[in-house]
C-alpha atoms as a PDB file:
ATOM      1  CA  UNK A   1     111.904  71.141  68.088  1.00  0.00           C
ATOM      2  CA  UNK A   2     110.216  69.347  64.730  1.00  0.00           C
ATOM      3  CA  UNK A   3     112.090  67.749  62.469  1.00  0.00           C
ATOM      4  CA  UNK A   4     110.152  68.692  59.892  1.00  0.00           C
ATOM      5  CA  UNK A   5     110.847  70.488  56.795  1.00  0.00           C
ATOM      6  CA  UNK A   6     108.768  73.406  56.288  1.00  0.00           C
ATOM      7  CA  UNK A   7     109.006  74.966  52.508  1.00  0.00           C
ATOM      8  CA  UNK A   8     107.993  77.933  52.368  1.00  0.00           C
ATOM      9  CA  UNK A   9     105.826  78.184  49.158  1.00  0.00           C
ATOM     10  CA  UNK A  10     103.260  76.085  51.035  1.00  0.00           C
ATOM     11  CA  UNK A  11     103.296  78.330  53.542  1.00  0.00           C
ATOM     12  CA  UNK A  12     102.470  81.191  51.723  1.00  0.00           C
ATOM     13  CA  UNK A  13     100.080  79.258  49.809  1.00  0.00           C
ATOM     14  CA  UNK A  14      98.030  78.422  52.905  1.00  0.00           C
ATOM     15  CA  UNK A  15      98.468  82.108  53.597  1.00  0.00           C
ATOM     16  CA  UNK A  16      96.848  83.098  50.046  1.00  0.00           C
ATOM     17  CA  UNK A  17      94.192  80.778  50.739  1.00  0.00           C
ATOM     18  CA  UNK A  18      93.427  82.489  53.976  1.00  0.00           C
ATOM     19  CA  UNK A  19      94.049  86.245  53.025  1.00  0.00           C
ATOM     20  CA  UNK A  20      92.118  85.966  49.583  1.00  0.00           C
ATOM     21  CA  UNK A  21      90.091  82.270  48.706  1.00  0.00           C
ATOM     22  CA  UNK A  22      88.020  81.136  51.708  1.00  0.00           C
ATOM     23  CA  UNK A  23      85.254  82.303  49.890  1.00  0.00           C
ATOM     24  CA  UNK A  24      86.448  80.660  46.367  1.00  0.00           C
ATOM     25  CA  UNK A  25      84.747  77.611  45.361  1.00  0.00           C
ATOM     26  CA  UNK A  26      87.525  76.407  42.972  1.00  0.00           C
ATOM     27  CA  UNK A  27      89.377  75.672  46.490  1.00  0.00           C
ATOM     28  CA  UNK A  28      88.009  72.740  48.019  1.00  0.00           C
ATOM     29  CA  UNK A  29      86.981  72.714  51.704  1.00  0.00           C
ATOM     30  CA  UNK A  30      89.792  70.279  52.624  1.00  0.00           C
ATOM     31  CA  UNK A  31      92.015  72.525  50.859  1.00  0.00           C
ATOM     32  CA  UNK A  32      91.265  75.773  53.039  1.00  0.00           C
ATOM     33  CA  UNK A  33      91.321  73.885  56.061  1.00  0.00           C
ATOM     34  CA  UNK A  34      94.589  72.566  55.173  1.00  0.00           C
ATOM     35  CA  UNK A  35      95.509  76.179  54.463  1.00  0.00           C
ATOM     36  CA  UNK A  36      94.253  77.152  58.085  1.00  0.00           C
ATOM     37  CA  UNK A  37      95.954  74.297  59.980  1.00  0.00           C
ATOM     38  CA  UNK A  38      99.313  74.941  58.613  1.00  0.00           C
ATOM     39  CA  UNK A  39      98.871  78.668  59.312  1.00  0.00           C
ATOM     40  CA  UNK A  40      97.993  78.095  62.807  1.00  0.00           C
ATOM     41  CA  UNK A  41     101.092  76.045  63.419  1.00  0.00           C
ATOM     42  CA  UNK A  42     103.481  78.881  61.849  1.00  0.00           C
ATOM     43  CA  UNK A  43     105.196  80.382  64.557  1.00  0.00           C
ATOM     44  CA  UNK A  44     104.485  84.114  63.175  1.00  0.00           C
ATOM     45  CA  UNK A  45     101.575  85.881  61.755  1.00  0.00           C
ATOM     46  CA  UNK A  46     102.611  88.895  60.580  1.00  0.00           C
ATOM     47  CA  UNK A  47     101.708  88.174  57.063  1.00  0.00           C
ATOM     48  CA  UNK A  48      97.981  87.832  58.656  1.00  0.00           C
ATOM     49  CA  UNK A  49      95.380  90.411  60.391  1.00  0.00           C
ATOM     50  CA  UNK A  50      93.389  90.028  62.685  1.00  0.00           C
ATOM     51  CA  UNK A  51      90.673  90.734  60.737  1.00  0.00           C
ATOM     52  CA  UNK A  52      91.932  87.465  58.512  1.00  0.00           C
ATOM     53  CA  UNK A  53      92.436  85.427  61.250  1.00  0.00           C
ATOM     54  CA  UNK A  54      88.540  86.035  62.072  1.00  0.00           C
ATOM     55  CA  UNK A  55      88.017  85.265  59.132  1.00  0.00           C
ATOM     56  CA  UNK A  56      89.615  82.180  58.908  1.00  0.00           C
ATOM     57  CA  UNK A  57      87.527  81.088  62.114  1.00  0.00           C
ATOM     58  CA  UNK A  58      84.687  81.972  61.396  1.00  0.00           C
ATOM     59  CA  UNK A  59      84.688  79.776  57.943  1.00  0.00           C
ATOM     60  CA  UNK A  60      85.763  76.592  60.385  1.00  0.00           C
ATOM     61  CA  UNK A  61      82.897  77.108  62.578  1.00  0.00           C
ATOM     62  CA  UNK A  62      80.388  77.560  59.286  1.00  0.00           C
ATOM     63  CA  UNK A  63      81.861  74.831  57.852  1.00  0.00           C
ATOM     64  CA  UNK A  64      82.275  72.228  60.774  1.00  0.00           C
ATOM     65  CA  UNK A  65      79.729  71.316  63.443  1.00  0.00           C
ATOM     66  CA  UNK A  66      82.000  71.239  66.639  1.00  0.00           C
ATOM     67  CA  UNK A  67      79.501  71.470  69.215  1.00  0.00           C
ATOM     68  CA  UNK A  68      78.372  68.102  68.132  1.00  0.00           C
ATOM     69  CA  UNK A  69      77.091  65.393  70.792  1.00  0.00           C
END
């Protein structure tokens, strides 16, 4: 168990980001991938479809070459 503190607001931040602003350009790209780190460490997703969690992918892999050599 972490003994970190999560607060919540960021939380549902990141989840905002991810449900309505991966497209936004007044969110930075460190920003939303912030926003999708923290919500793939939450525990639950039912605030999240699947269809967001595509989503959410799909930006990464547009946005970040990880097939690199």
């Amino acid at each position: 168990m972490s003994n970190e503190i999560v607060f919540p607001d960021v939380n549902k931040q990141a989840l905002k980001i991810i449900k309505y602003n991966l497209e936004n350009p007044d969110v930075t790209i460190s920003e939303k991938t912030e926003a999708i780190k923290r919500v793939a460490e939450m525990r639950i997703h039912n605030d999240l479809s699947k269809a967001d969690l595509i989503s959410a992918l799909r930006w990464l892999f547009r946005h970040y070459d990880f097939l690199e050599d």
